[in-house]
C-alpha atoms as a PDB file:
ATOM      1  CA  UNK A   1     -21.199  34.165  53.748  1.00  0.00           C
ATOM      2  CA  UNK A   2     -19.947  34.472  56.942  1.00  0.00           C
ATOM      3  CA  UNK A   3     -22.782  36.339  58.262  1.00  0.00           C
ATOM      4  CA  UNK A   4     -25.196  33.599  57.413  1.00  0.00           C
ATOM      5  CA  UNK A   5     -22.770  31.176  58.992  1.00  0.00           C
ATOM      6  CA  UNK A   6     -22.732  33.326  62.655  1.00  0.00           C
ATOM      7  CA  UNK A   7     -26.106  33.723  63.046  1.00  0.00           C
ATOM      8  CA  UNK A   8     -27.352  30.646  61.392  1.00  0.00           C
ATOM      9  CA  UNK A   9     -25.522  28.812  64.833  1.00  0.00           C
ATOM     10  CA  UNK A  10     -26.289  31.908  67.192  1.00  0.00           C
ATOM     11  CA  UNK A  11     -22.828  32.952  67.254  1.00  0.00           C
ATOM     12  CA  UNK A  12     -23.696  36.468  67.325  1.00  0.00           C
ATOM     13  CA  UNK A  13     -21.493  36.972  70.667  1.00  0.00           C
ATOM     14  CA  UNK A  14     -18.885  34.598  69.874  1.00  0.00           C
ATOM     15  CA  UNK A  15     -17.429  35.846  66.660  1.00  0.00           C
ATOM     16  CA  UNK A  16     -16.805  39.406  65.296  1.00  0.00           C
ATOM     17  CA  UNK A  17     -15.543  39.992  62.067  1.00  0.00           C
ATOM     18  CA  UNK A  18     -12.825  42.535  61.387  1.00  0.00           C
ATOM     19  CA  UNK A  19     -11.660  43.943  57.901  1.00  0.00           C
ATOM     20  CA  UNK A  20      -8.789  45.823  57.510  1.00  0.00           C
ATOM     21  CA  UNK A  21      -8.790  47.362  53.969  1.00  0.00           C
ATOM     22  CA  UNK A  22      -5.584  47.901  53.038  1.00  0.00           C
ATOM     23  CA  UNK A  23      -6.041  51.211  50.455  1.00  0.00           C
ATOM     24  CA  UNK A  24      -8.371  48.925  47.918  1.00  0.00           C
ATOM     25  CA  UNK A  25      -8.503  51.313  44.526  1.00  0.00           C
ATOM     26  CA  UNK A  26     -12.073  49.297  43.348  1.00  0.00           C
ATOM     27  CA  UNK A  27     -15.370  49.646  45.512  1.00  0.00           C
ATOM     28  CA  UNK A  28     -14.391  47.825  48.776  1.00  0.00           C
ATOM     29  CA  UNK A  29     -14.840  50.515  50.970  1.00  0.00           C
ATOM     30  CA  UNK A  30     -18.216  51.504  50.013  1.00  0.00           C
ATOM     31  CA  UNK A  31     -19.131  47.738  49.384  1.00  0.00           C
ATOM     32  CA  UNK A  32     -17.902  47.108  53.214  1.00  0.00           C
ATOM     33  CA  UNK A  33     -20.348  49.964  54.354  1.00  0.00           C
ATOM     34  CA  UNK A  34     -23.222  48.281  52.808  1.00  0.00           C
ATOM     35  CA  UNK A  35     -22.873  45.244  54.248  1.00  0.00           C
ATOM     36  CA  UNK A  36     -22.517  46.675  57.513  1.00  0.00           C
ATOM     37  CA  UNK A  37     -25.662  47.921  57.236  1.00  0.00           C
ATOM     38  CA  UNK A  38     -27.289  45.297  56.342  1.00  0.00           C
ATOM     39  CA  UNK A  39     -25.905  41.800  58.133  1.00  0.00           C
ATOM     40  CA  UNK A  40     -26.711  40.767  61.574  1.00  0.00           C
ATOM     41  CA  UNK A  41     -23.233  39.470  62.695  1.00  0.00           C
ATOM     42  CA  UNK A  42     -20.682  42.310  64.332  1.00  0.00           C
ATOM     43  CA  UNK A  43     -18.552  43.899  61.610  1.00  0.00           C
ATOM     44  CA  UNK A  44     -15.495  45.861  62.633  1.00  0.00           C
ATOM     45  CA  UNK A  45     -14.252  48.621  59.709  1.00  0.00           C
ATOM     46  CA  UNK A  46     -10.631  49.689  59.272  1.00  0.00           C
ATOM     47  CA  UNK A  47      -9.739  51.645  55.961  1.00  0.00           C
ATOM     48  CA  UNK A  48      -6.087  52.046  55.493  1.00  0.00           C
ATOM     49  CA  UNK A  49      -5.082  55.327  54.187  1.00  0.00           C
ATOM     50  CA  UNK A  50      -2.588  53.558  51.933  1.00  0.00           C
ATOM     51  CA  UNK A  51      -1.522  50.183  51.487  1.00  0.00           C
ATOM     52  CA  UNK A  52       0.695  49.315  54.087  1.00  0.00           C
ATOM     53  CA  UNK A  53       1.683  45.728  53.050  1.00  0.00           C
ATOM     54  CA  UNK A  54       0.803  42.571  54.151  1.00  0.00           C
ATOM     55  CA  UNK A  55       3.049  42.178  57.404  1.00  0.00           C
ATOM     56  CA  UNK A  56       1.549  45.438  58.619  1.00  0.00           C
ATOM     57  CA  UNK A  57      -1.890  44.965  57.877  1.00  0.00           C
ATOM     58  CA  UNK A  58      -2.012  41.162  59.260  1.00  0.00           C
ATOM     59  CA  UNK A  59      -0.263  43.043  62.636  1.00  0.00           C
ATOM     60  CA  UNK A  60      -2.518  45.819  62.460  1.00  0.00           C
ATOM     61  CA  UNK A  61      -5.883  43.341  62.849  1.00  0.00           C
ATOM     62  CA  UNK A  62      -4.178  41.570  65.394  1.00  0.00           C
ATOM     63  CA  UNK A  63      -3.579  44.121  67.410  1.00  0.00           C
ATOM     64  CA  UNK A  64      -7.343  45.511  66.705  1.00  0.00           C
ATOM     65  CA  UNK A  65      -8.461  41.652  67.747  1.00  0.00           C
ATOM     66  CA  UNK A  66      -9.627  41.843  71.531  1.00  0.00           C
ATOM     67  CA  UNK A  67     -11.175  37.936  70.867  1.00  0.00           C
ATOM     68  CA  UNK A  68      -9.321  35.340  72.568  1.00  0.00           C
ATOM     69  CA  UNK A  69      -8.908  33.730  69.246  1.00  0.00           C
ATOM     70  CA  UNK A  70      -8.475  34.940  65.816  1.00  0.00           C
ATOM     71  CA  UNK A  71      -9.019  33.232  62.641  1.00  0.00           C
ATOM     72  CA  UNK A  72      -7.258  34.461  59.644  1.00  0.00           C
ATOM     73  CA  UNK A  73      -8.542  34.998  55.923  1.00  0.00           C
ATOM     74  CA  UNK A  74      -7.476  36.926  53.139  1.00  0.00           C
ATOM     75  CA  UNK A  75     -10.172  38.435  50.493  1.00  0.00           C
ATOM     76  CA  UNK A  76     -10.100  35.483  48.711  1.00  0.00           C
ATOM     77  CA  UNK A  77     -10.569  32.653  51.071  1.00  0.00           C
ATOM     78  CA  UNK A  78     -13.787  30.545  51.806  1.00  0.00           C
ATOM     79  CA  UNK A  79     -15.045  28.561  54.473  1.00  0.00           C
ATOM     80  CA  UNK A  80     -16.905  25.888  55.057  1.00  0.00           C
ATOM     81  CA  UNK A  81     -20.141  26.283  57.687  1.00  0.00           C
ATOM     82  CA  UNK A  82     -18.734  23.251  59.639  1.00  0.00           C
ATOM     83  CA  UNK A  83     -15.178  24.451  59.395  1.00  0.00           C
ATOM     84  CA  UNK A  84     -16.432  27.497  61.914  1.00  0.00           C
ATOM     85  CA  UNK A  85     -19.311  25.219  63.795  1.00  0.00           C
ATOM     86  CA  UNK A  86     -15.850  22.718  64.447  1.00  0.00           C
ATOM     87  CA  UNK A  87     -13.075  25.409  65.317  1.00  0.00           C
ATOM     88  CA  UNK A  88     -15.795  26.789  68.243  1.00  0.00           C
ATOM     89  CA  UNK A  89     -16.484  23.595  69.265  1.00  0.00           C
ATOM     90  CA  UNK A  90     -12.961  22.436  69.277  1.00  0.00           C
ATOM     91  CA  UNK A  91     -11.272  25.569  71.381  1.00  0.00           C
ATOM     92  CA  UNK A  92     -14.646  25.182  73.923  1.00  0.00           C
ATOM     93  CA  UNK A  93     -14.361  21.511  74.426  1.00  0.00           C
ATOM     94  CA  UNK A  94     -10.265  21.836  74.754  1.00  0.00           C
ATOM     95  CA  UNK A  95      -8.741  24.644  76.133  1.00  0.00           C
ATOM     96  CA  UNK A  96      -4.791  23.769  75.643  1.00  0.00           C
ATOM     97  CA  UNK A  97      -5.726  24.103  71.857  1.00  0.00           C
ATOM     98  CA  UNK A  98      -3.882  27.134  70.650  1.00  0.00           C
ATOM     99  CA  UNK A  99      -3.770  27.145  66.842  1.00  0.00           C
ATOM    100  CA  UNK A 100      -6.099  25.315  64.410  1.00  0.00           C
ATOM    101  CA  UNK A 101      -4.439  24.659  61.266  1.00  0.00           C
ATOM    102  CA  UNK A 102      -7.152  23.665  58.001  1.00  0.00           C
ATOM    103  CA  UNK A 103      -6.356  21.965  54.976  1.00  0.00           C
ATOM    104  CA  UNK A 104      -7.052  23.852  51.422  1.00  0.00           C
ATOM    105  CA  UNK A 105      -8.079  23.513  47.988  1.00  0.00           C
ATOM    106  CA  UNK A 106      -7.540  25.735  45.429  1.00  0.00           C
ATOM    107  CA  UNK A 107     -10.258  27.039  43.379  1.00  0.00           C
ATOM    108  CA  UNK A 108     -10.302  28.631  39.979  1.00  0.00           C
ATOM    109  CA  UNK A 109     -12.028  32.948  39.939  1.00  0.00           C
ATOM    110  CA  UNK A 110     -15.376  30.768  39.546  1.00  0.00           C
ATOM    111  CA  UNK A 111     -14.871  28.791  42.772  1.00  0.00           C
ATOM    112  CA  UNK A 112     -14.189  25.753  40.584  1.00  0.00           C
ATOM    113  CA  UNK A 113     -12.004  23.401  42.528  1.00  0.00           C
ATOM    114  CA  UNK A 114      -8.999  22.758  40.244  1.00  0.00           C
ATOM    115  CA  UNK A 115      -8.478  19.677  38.839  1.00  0.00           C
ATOM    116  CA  UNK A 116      -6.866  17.510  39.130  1.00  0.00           C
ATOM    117  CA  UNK A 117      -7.148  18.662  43.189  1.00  0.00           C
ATOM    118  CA  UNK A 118      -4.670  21.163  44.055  1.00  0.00           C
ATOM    119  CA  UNK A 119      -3.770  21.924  47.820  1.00  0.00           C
ATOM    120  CA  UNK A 120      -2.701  21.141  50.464  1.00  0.00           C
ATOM    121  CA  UNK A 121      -3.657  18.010  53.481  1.00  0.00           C
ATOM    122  CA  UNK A 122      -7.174  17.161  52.432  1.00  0.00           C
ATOM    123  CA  UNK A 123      -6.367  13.737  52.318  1.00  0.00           C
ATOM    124  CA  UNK A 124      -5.043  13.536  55.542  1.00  0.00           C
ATOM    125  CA  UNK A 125      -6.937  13.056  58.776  1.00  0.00           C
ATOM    126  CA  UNK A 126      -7.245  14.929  61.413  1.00  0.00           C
ATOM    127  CA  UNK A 127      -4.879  15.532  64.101  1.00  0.00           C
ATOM    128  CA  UNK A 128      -4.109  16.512  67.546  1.00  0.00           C
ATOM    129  CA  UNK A 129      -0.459  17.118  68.576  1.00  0.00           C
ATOM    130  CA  UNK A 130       0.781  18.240  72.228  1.00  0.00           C
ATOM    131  CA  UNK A 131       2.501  21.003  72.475  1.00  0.00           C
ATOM    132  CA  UNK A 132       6.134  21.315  71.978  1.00  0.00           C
ATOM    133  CA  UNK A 133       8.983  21.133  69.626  1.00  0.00           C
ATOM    134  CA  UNK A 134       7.845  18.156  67.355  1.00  0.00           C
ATOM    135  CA  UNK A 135       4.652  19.687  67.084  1.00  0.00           C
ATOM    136  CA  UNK A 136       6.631  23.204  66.127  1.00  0.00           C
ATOM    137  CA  UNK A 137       8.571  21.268  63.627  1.00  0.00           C
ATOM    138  CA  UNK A 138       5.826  19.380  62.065  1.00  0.00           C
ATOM    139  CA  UNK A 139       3.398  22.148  61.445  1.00  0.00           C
ATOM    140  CA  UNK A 140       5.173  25.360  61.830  1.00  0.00           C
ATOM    141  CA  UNK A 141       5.684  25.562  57.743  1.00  0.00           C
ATOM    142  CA  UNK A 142       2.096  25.198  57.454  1.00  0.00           C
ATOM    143  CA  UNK A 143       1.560  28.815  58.876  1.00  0.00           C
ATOM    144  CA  UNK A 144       2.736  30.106  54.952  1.00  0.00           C
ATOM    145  CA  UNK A 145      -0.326  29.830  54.345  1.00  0.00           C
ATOM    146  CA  UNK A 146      -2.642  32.208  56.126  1.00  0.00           C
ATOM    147  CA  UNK A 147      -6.395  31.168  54.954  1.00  0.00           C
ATOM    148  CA  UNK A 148      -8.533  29.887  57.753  1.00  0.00           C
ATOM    149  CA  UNK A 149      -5.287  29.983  60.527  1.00  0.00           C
ATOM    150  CA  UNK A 150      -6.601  29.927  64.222  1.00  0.00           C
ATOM    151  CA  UNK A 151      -4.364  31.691  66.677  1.00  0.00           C
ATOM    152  CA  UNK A 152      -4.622  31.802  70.216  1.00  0.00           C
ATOM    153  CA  UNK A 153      -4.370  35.738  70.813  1.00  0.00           C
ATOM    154  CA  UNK A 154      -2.831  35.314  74.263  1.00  0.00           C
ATOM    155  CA  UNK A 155       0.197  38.642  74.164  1.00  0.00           C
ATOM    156  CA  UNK A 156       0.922  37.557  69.992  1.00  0.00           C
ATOM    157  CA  UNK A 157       1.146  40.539  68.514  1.00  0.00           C
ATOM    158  CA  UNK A 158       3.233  41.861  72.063  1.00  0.00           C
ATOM    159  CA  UNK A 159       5.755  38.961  71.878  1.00  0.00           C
ATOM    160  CA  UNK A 160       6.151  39.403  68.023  1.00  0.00           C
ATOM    161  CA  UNK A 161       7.227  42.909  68.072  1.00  0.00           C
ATOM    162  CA  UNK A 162       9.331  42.348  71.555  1.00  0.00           C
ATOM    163  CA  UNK A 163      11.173  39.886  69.559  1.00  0.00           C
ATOM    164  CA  UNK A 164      12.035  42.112  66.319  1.00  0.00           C
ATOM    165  CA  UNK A 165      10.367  39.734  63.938  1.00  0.00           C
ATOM    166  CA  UNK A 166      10.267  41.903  60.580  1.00  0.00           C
ATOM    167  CA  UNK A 167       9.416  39.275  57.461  1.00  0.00           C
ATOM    168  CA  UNK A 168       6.639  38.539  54.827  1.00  0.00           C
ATOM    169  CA  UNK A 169       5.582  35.496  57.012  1.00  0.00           C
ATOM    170  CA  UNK A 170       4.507  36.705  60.022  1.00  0.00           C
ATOM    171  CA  UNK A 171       2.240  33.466  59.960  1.00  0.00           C
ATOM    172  CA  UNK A 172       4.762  31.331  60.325  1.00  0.00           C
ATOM    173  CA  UNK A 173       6.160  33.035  63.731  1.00  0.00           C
ATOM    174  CA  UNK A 174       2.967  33.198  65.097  1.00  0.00           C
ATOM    175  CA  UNK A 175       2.133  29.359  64.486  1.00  0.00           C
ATOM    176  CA  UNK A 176       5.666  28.788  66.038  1.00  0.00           C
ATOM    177  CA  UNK A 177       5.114  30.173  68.703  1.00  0.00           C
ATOM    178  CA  UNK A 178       2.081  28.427  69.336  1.00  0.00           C
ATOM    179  CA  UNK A 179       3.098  24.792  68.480  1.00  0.00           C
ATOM    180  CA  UNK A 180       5.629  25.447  71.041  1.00  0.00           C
ATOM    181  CA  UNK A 181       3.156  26.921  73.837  1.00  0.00           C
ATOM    182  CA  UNK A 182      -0.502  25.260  73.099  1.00  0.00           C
ATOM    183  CA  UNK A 183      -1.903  21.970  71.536  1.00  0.00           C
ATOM    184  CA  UNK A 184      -2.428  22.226  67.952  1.00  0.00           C
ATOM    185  CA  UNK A 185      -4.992  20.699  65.715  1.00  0.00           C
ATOM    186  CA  UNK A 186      -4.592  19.825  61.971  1.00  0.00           C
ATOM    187  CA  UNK A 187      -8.406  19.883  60.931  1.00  0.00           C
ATOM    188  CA  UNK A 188      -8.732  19.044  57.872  1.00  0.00           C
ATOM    189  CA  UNK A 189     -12.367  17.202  57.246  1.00  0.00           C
ATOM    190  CA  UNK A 190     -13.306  20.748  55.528  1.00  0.00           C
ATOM    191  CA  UNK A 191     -10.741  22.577  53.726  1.00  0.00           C
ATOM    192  CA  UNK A 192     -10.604  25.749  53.019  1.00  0.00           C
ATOM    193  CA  UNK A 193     -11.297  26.714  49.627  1.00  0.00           C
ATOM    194  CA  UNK A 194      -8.339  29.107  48.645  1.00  0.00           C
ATOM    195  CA  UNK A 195      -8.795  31.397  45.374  1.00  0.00           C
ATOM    196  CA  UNK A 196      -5.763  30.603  43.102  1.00  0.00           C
ATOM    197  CA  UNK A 197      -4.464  33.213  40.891  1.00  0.00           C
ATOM    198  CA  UNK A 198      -3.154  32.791  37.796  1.00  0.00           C
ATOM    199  CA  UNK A 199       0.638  33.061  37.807  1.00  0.00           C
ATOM    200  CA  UNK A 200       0.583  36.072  35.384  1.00  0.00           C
ATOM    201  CA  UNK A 201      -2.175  37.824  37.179  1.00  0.00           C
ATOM    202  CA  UNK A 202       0.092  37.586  40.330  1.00  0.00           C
ATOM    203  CA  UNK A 203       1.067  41.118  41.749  1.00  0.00           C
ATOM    204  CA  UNK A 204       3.935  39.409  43.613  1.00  0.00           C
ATOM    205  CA  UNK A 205       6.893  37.546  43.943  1.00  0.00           C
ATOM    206  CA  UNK A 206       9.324  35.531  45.366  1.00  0.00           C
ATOM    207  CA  UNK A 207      12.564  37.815  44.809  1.00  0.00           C
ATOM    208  CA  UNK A 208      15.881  36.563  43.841  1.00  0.00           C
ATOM    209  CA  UNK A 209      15.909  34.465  47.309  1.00  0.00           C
ATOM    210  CA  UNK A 210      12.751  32.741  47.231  1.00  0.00           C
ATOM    211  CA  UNK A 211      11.963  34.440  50.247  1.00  0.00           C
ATOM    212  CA  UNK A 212      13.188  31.777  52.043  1.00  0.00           C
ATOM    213  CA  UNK A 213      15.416  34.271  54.373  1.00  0.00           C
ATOM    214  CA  UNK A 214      12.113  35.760  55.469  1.00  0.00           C
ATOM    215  CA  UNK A 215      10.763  32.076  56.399  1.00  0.00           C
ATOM    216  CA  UNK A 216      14.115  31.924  58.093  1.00  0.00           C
ATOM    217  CA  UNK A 217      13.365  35.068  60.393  1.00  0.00           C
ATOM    218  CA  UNK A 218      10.510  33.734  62.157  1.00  0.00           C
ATOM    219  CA  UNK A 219      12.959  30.825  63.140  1.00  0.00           C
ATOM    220  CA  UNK A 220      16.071  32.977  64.123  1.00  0.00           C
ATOM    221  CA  UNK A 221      14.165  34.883  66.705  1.00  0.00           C
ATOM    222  CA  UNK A 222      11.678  32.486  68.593  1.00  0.00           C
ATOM    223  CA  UNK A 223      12.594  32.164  71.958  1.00  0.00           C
ATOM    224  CA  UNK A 224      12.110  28.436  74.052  1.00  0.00           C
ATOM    225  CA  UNK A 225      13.910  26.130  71.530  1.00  0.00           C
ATOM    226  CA  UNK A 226      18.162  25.786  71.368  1.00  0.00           C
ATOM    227  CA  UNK A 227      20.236  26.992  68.117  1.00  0.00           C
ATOM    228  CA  UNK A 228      20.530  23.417  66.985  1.00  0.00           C
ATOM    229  CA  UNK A 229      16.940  23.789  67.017  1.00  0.00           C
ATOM    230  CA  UNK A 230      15.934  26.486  64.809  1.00  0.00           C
ATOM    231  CA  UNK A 231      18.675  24.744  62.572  1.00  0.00           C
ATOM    232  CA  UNK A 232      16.033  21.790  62.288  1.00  0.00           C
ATOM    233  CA  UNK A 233      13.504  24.140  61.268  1.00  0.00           C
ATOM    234  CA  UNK A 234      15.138  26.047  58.693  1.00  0.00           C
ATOM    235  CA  UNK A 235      16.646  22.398  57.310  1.00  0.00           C
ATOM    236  CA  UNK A 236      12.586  21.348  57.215  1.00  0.00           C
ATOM    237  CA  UNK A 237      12.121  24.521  55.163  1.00  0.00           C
ATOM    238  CA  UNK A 238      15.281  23.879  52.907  1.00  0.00           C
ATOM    239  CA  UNK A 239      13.780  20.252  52.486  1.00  0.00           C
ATOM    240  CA  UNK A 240       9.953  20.927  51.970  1.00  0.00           C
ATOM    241  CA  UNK A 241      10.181  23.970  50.473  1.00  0.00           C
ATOM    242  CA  UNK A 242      13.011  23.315  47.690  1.00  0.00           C
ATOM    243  CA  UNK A 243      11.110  24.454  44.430  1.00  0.00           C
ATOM    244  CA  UNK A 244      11.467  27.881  46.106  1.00  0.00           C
ATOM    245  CA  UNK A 245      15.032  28.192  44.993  1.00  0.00           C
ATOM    246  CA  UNK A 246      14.905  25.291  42.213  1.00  0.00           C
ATOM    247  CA  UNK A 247      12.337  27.499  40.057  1.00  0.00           C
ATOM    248  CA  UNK A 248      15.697  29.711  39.394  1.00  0.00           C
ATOM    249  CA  UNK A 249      16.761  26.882  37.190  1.00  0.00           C
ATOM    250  CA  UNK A 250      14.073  27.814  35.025  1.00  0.00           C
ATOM    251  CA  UNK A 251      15.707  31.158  34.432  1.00  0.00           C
ATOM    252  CA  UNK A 252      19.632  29.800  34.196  1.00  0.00           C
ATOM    253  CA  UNK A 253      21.891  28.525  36.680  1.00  0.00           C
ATOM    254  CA  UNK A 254      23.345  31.693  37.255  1.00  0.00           C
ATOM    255  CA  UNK A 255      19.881  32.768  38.886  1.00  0.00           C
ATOM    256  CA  UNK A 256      20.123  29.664  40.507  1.00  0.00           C
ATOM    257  CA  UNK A 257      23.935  29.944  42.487  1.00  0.00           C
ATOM    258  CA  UNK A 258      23.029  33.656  43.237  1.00  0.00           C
ATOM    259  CA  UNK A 259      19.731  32.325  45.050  1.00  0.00           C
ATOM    260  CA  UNK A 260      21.738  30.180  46.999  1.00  0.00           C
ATOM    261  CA  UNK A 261      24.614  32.732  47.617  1.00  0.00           C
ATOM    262  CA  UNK A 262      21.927  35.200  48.944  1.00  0.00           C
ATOM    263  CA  UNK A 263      20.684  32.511  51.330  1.00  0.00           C
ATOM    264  CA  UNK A 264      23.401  31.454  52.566  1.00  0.00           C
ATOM    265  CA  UNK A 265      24.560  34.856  53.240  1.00  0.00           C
ATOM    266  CA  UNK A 266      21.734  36.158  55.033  1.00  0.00           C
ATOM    267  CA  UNK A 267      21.551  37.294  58.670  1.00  0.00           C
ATOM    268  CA  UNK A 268      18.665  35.513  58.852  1.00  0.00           C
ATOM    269  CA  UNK A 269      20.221  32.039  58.229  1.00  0.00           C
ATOM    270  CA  UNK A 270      21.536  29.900  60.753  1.00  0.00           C
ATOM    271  CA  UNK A 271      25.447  29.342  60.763  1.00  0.00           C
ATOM    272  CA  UNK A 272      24.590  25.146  61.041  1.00  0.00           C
ATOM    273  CA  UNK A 273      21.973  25.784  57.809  1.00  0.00           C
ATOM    274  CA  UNK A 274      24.773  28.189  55.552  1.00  0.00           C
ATOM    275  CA  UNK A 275      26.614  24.819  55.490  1.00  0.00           C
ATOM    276  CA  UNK A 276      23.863  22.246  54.982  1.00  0.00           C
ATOM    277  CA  UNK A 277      22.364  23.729  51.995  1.00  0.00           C
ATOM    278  CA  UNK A 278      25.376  23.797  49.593  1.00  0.00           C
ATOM    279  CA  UNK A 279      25.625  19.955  50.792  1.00  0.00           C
ATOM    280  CA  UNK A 280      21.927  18.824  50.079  1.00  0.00           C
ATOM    281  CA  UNK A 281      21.563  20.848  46.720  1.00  0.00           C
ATOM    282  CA  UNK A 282      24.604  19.029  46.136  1.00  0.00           C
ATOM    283  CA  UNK A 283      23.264  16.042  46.911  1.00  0.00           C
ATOM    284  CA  UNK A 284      19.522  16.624  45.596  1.00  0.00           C
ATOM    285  CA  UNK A 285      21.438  16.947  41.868  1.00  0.00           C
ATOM    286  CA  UNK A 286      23.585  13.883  42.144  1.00  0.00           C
ATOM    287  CA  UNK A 287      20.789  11.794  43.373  1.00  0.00           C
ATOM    288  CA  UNK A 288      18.432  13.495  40.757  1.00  0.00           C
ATOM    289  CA  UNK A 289      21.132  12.567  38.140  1.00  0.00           C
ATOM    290  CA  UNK A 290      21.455   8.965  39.333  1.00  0.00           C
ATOM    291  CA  UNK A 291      17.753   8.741  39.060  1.00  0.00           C
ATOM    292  CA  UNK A 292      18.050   9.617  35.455  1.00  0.00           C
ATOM    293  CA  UNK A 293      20.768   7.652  34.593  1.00  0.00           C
ATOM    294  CA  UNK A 294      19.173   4.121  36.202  1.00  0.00           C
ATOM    295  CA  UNK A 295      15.888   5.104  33.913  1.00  0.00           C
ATOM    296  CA  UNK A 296      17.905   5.390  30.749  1.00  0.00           C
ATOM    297  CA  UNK A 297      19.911   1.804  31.474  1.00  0.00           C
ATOM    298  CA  UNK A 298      16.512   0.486  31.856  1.00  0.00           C
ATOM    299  CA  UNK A 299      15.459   1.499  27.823  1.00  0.00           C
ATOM    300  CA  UNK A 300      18.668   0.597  26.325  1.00  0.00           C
ATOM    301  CA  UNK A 301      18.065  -2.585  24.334  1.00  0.00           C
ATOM    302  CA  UNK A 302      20.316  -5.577  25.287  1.00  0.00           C
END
């Protein structure tokens, strides 16, 4: 696919692709060796001698990356032709552009798009936002999600090891750091179509924290922005990203308290956040219960 979309725009020297196969046990490796012998378009080979995780292996290409640029996607990501064609065009015809950041839909093993449409900004338009700390707080959070990600690769993976970053999000840093330093655009005319897996097919989870102390990481350590600062991101996360520690609900509210004990007691939590988020779970349930309450007044027969 991607192959066909290089040379079908003559983009043989302006994109490479690099795999890093991290220990596959089906036929990647000899599937990878095939196609290298067989497509047109620059294809870089790295077999990992075991599976080194996904923090490692996203470093590890990064490192390997001697583009100016690097666009992100895991196995199961797909783009568009005119998602490529537009990110070229976009970081030729602008260079304070520093991260490109695509909508997604998710698609079913089949590449069915789910419905009803699951994802995430494809009915939103597309953006450009200066660089700085509103733009780091707007779309920061949108690094989670790796698929179709365009980084500037100006000293990354240099400044993320300088700075001890060490979490399952490395995304998230990296988009940080260049909201803060470059222009970022939200393109999202051509999302990226993101395979979803079913939930018991997953070969991962969230912990007993919701990995939100890992989000929280990326935060602690970026350098430019004051402490009140990274508070305001972490609060964004606490915010947008609440089902991460409401899901424990699901198992008891035991689960529940001891997911919010082990954020609020991680290193990787600011001291201004350990006190906001007993206050807006707090709150999130008496405004949740309130809600409730007005709907049954409203059915009670006069």
């Amino acid at each position: 696919m991607l192959d066909y979309y290089i040379t079908n725009n003559e983009l043989e020297n302006t994109v490479k692709i690099l795999v890093s196969n991290n220990f596959s046990t089906d036929e990647t490796r000899k599937t990878l060796e095939i196609l290298k012998s067989s497509i047109k378009s620059e294809l870089i080979i790295y077999n990992q001698n075991l599976n080194i995780g996904l923090e490692k292996n996203a470093l590890f290409v990064l490192e390997k990356c001697e583009t100016p640029f690097v666009m992100y996607l895991g196995d199961d990501d797909y783009i568009k032709e005119e998602y490529l064609v537009q990110v070229i065009k976009s970081i030729e015809d602008d260079n304070k552009i520093g991260c490109i950041i695509p909508s997604y839909i998710s698609v079913d093993y089949e590449g069915n798009e789910l419905i009803p449409r699951v994802g995430r900004d494809f009915d939103l338009p597309t953006k450009l936002y200066l660089k700085g700390f509103s733009n780091c707080l707007e779309n920061s959070i949108r690094g989670h999600q790796l698929s179709g990600l365009v980084l500037k690769n100006e000293g990354l993976f240099r400044i993320y090891k300088e700075q001890n970053v060490n979490n399952l999000y490395p995304f998230i840093y990296f988009t940080s750091y260049c909201c803060l330093n470059y222009s970022t655009l939200h393109l999202t005319f051509s999302p990226v179509y993101v395979t979803a897996a079913i939930q018991k097919d997953k070969d991962w989870g969230y912990g007993k924290d919701g990995l939100i102390p890992h989000i929280f990481d990326n935060y602690q350590k970026i350098k430019g922005i004051s402490y009140y600062q990274k508070f305001l991101l972490q609060k964004k996360v606490i915010v947008s990203q609440s089902w991460r520690y409401f899901i424990y609900l699901q198992h008891g509210k035991i689960n529940f308290i001891r997911s919010l004990f082990l954020i609020i007691i991680s290193k990787r939590t600011n001291w201004i956040t350990k006190f906001y988020l007993p206050v807006f779970v707090t709150m999130f349930y008496f405004n949740s219960l309130g809600r409730k309450l007005r709907v049954k007044s409203k059915i009670i027969p006069n």
